[in-house]
PDB file of N, CA and C in Angstrom:
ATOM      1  N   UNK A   1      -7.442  72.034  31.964  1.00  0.00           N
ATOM      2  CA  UNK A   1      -6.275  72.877  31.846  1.00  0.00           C
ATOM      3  C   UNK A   1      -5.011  72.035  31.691  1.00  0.00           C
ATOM      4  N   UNK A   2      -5.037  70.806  32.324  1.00  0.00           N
ATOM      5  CA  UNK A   2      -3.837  69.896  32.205  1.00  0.00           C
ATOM      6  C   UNK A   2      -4.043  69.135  31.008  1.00  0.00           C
ATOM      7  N   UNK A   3      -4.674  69.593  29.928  1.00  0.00           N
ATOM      8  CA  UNK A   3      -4.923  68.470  28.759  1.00  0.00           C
ATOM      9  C   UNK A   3      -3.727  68.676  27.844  1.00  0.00           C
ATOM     10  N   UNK A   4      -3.407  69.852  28.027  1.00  0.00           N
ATOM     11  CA  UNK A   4      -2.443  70.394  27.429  1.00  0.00           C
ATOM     12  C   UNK A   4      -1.561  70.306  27.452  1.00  0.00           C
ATOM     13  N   UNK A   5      -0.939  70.059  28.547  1.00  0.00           N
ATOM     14  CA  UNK A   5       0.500  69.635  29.283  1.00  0.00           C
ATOM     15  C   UNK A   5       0.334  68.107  29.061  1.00  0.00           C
ATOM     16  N   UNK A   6      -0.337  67.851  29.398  1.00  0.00           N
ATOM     17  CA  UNK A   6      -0.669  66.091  29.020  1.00  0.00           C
ATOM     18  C   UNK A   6      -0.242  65.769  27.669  1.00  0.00           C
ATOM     19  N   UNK A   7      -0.601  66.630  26.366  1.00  0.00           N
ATOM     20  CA  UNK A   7      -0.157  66.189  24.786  1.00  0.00           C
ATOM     21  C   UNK A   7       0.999  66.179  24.664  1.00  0.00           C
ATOM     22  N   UNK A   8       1.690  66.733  25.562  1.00  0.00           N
ATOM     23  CA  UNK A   8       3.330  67.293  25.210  1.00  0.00           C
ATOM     24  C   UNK A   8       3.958  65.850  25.711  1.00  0.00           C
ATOM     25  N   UNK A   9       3.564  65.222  26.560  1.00  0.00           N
ATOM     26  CA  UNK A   9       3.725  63.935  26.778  1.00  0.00           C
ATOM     27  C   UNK A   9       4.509  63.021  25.413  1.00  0.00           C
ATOM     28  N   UNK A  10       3.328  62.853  24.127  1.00  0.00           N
ATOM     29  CA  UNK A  10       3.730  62.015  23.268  1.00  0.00           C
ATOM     30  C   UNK A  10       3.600  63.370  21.952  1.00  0.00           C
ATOM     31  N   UNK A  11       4.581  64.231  22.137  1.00  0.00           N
ATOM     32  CA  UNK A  11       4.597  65.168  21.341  1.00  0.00           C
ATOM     33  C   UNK A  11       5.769  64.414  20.209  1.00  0.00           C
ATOM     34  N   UNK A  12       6.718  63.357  20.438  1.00  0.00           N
ATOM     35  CA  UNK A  12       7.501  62.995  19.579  1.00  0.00           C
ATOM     36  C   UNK A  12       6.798  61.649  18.969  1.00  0.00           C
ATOM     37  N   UNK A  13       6.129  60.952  19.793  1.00  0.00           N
ATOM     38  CA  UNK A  13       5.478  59.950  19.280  1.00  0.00           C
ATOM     39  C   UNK A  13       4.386  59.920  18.011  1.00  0.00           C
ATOM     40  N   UNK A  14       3.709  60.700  18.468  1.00  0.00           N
ATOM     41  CA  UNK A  14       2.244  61.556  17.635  1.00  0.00           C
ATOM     42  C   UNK A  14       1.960  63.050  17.727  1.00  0.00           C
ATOM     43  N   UNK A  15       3.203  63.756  16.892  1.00  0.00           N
ATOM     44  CA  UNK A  15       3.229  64.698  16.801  1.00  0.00           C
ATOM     45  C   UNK A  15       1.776  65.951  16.446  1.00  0.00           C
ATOM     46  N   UNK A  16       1.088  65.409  15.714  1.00  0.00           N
ATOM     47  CA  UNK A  16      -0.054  65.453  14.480  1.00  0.00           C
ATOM     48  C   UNK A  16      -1.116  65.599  15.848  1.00  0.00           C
ATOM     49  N   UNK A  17      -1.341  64.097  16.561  1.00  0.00           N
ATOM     50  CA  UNK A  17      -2.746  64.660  17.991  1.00  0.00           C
ATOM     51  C   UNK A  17      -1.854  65.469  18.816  1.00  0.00           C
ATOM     52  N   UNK A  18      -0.520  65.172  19.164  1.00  0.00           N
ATOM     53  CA  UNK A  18      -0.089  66.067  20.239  1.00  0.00           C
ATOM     54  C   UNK A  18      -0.549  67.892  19.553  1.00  0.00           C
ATOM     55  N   UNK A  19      -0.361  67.827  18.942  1.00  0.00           N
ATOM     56  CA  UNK A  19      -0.595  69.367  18.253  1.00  0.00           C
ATOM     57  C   UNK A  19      -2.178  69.966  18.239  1.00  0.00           C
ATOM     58  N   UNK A  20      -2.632  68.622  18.006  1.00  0.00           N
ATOM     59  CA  UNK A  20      -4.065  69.083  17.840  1.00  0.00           C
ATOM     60  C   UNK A  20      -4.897  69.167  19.033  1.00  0.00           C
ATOM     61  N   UNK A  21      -4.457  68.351  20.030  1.00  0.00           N
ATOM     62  CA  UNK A  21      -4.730  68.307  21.489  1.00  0.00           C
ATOM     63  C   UNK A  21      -4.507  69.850  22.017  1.00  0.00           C
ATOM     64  N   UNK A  22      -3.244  69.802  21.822  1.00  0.00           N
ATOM     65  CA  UNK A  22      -2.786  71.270  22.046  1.00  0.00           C
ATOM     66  C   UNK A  22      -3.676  72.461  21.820  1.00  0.00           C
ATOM     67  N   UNK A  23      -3.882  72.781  20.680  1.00  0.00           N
ATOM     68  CA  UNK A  23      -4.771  73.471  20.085  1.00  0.00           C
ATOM     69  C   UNK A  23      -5.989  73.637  20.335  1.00  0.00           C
ATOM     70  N   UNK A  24      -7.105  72.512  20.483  1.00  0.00           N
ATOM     71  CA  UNK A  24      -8.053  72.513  20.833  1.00  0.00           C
ATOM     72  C   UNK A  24      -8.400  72.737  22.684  1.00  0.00           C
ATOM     73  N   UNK A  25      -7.633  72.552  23.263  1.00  0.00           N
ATOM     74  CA  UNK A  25      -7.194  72.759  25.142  1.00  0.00           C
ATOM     75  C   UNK A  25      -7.064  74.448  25.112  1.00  0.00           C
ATOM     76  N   UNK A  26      -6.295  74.736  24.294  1.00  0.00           N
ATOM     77  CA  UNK A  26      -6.053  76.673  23.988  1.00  0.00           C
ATOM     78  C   UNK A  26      -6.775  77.074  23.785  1.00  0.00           C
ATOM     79  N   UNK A  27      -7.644  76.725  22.506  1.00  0.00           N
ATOM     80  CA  UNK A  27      -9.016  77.074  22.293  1.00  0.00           C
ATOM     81  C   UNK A  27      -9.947  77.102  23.279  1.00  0.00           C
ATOM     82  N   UNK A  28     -10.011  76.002  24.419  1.00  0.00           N
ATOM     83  CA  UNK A  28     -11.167  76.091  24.826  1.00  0.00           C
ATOM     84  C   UNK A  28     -10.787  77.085  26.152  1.00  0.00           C
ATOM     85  N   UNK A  29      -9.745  76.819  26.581  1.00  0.00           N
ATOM     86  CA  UNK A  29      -8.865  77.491  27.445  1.00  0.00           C
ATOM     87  C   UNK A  29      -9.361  79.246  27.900  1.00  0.00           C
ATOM     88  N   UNK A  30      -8.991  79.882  26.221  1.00  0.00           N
ATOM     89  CA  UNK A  30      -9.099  81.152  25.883  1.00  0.00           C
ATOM     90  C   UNK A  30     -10.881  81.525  25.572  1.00  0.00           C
ATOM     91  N   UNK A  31     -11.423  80.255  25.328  1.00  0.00           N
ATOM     92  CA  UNK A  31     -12.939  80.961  25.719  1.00  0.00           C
ATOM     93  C   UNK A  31     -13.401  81.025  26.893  1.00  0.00           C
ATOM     94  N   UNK A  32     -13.200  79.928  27.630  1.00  0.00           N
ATOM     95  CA  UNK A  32     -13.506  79.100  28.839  1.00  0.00           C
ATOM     96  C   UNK A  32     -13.308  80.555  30.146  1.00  0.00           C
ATOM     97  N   UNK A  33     -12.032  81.397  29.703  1.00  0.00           N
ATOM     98  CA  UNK A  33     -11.496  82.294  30.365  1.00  0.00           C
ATOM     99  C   UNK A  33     -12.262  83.927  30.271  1.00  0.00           C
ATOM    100  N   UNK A  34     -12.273  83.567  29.371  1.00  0.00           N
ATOM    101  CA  UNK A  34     -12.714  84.848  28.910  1.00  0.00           C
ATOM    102  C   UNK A  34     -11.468  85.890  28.501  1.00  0.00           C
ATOM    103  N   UNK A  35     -10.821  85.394  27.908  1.00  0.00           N
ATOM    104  CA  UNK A  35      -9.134  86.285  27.803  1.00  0.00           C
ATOM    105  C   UNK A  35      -8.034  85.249  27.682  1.00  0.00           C
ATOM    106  N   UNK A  36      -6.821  85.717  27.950  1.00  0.00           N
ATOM    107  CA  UNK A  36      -5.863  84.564  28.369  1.00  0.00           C
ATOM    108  C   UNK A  36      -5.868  84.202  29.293  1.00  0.00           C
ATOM    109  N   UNK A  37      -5.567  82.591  29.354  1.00  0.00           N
ATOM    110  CA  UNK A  37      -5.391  81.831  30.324  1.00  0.00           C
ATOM    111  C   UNK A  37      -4.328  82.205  31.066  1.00  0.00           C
ATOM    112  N   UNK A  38      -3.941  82.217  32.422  1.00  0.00           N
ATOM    113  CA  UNK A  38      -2.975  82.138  33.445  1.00  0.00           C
ATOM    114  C   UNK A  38      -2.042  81.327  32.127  1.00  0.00           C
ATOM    115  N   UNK A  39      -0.712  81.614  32.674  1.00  0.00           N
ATOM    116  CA  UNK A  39       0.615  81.035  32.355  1.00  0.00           C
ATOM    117  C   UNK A  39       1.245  79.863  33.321  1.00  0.00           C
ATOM    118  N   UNK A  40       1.616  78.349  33.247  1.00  0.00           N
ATOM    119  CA  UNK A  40       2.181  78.455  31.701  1.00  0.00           C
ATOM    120  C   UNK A  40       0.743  77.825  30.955  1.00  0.00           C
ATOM    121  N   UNK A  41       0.040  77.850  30.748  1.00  0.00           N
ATOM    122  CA  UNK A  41      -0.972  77.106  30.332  1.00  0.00           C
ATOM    123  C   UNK A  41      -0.992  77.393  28.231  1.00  0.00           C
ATOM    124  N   UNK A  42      -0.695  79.045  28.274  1.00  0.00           N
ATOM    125  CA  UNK A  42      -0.097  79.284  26.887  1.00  0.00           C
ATOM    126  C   UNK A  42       1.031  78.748  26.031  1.00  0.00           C
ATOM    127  N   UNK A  43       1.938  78.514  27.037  1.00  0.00           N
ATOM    128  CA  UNK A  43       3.415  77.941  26.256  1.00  0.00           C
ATOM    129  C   UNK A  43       3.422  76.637  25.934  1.00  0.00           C
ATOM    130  N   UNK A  44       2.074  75.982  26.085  1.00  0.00           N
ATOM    131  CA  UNK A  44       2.066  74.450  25.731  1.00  0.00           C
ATOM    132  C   UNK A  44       2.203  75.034  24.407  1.00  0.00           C
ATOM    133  N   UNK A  45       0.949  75.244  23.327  1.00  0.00           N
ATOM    134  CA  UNK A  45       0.654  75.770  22.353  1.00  0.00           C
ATOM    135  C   UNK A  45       2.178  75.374  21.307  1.00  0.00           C
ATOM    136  N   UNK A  46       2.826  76.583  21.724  1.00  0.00           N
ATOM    137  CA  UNK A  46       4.486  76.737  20.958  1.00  0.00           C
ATOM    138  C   UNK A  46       4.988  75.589  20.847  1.00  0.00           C
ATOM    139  N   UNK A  47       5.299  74.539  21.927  1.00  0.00           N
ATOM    140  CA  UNK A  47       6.127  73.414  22.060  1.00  0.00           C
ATOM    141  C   UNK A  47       5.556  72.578  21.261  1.00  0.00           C
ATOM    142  N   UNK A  48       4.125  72.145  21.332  1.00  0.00           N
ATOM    143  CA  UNK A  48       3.492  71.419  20.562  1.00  0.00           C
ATOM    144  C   UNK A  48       3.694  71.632  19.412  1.00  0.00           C
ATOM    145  N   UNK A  49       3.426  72.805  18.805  1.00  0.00           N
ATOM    146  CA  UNK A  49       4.010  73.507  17.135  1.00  0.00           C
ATOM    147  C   UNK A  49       4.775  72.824  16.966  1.00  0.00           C
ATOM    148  N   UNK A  50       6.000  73.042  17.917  1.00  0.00           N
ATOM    149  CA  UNK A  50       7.440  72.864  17.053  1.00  0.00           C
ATOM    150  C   UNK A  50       7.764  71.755  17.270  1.00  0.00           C
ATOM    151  N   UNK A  51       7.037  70.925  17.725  1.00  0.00           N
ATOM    152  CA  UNK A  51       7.337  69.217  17.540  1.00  0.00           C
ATOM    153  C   UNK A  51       6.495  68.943  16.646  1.00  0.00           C
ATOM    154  N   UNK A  52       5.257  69.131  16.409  1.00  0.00           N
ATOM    155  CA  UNK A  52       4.499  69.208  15.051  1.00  0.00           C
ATOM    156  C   UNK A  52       5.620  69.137  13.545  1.00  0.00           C
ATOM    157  N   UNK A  53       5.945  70.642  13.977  1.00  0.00           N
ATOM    158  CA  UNK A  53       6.875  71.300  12.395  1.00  0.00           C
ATOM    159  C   UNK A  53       7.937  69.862  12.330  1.00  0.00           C
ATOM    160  N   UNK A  54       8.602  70.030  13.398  1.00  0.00           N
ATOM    161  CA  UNK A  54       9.768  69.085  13.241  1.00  0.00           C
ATOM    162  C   UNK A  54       9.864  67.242  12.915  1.00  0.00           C
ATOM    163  N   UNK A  55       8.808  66.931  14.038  1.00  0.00           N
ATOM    164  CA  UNK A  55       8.659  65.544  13.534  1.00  0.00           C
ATOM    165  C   UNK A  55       7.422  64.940  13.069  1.00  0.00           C
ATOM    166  N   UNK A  56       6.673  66.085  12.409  1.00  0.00           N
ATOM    167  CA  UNK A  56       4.970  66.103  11.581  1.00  0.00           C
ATOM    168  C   UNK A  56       6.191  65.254  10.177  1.00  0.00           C
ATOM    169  N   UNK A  57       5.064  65.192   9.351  1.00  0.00           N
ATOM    170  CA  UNK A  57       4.898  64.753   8.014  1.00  0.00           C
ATOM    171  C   UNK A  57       5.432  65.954   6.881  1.00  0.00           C
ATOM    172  N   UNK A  58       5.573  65.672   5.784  1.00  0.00           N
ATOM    173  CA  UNK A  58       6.167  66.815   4.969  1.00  0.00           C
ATOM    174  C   UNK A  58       4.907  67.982   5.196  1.00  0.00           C
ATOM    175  N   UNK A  59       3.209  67.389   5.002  1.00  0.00           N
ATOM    176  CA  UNK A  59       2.694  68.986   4.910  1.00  0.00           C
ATOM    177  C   UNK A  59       2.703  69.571   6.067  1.00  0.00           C
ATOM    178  N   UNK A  60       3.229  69.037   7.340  1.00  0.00           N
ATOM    179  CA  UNK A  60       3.236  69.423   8.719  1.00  0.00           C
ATOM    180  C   UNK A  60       4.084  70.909   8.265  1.00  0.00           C
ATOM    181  N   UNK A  61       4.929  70.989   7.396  1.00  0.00           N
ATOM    182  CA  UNK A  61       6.167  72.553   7.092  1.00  0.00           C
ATOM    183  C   UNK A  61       5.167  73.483   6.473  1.00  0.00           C
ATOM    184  N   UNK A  62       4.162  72.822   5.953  1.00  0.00           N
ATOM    185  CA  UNK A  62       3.251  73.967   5.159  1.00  0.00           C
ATOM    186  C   UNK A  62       1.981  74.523   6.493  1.00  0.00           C
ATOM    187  N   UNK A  63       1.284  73.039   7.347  1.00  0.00           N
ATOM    188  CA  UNK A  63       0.615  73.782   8.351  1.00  0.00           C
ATOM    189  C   UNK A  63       0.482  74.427   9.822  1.00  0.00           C
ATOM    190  N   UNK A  64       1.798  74.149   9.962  1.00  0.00           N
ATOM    191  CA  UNK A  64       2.635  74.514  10.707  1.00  0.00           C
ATOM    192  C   UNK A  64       1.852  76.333  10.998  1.00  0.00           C
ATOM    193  N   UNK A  65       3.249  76.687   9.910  1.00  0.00           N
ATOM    194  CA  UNK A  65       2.668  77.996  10.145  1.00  0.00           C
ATOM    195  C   UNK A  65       1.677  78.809   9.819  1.00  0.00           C
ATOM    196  N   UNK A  66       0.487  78.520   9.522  1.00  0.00           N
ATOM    197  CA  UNK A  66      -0.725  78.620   8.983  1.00  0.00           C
ATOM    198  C   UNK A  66      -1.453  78.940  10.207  1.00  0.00           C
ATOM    199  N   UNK A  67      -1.449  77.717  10.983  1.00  0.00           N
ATOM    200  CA  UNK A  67      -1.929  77.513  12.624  1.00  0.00           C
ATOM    201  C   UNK A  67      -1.065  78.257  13.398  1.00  0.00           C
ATOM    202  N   UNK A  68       0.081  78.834  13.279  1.00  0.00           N
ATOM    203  CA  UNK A  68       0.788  79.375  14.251  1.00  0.00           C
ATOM    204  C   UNK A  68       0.369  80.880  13.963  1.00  0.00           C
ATOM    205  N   UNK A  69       0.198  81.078  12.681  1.00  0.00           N
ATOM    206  CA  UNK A  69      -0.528  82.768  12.295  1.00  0.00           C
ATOM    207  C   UNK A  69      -1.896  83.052  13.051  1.00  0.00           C
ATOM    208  N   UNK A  70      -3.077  81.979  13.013  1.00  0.00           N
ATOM    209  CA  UNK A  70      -3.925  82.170  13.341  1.00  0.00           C
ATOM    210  C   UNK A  70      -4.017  82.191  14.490  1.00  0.00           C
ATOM    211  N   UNK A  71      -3.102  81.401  15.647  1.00  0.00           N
ATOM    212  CA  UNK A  71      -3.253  81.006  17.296  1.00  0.00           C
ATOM    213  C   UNK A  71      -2.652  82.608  17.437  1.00  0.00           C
ATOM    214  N   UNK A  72      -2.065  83.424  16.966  1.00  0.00           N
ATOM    215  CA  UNK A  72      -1.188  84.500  17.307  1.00  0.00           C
ATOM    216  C   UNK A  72      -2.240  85.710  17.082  1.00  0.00           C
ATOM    217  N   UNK A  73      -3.266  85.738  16.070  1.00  0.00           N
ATOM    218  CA  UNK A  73      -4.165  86.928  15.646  1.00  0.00           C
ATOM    219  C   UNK A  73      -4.962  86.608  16.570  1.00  0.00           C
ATOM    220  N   UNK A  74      -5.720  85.474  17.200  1.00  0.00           N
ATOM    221  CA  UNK A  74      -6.704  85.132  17.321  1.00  0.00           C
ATOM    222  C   UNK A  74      -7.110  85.888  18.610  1.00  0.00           C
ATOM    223  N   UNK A  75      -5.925  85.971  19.952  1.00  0.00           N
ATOM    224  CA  UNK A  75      -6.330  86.365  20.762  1.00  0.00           C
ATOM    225  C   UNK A  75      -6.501  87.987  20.709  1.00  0.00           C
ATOM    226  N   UNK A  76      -6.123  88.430  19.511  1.00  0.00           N
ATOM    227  CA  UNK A  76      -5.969  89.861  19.550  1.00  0.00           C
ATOM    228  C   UNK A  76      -7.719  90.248  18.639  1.00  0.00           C
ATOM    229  N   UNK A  77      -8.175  89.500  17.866  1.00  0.00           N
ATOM    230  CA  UNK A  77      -9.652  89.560  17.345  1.00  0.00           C
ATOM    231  C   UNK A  77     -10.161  89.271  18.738  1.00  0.00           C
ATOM    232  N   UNK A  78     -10.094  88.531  19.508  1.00  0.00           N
ATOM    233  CA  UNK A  78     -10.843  88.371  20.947  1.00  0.00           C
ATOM    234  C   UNK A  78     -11.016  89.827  21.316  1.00  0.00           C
ATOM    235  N   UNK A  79     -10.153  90.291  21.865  1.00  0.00           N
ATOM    236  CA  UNK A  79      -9.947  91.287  22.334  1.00  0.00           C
ATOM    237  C   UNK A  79     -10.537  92.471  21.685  1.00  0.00           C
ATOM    238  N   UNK A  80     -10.570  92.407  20.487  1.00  0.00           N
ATOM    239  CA  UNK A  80     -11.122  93.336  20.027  1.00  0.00           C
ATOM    240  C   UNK A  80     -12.648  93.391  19.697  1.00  0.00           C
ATOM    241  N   UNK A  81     -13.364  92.269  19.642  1.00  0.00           N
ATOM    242  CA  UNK A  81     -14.637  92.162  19.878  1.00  0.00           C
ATOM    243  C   UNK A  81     -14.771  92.514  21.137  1.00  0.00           C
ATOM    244  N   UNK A  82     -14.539  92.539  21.867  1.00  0.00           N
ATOM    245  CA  UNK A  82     -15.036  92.693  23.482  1.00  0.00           C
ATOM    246  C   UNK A  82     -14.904  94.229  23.601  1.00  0.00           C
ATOM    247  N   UNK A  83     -14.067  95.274  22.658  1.00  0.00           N
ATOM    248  CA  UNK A  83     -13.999  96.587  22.675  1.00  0.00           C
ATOM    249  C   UNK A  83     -13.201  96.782  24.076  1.00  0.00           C
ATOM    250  N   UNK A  84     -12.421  95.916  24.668  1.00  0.00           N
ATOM    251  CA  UNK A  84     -11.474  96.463  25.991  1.00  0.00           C
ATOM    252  C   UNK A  84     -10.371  97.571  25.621  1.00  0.00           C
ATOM    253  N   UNK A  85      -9.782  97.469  24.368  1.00  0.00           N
ATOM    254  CA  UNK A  85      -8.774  98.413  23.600  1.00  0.00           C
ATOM    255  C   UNK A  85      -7.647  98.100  24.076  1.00  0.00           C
ATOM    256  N   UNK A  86      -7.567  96.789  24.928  1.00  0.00           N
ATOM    257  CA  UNK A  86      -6.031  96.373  25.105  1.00  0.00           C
ATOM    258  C   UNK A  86      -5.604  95.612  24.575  1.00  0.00           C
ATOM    259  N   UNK A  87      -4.771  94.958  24.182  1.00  0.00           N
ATOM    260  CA  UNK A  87      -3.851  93.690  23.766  1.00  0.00           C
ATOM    261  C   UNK A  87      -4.038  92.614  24.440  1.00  0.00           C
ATOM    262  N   UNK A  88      -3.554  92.306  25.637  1.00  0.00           N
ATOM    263  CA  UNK A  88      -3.879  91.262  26.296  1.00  0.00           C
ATOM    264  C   UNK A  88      -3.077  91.636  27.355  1.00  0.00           C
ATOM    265  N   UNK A  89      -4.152  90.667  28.743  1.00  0.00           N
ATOM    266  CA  UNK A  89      -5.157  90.037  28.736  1.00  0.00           C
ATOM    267  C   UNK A  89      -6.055  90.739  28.531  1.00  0.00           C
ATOM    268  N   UNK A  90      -7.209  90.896  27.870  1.00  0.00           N
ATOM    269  CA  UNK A  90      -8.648  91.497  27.485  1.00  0.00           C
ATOM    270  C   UNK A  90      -9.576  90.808  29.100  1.00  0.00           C
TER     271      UNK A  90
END
């Protein structure tokens, strides 16, 4: 759960693993749980993004929000496989 908070560490250094660290900790996070994770364990996610967007590489502006569309649907397809009929937390 602290892997996450841990990337944000060298989020200006290595924007690119800090992001991907990020990502993959959420991921496992939100299965691991079965729903959403307790807070703040979600708001890593965002911060990581936006040090990504900002001090990533030029295609970092194109995948940026690509990954930020999908981290945003994703928990709501969770949810909806499981047939709970809520939003979140499922």
């Amino acid at each position: 759960m602290l892997i996450g908070h841990a990337a944000l560490a060298w989020r200006h250094v290595a924007p690119t693993l800090s992001s991907a660290v990020a990502t993959a900790a959420g991921t496992v996070q939100l299965a691991g749980t079965r729903g959403l994770p307790p807070l703040p364990a979600p708001l890593v996610f965002p911060i990581a993004l936006y040090a990504y967007t900002v001090h990533g590489g030029d295609r970092s502006r194109l995948v940026a929000p690509a990954v930020g569309a999908m981290a945003a649907v994703t928990p709501a397809v969770w949810c909806a496989r499981r047939g709970t009929g809520r939003a979140a937390p499922c």
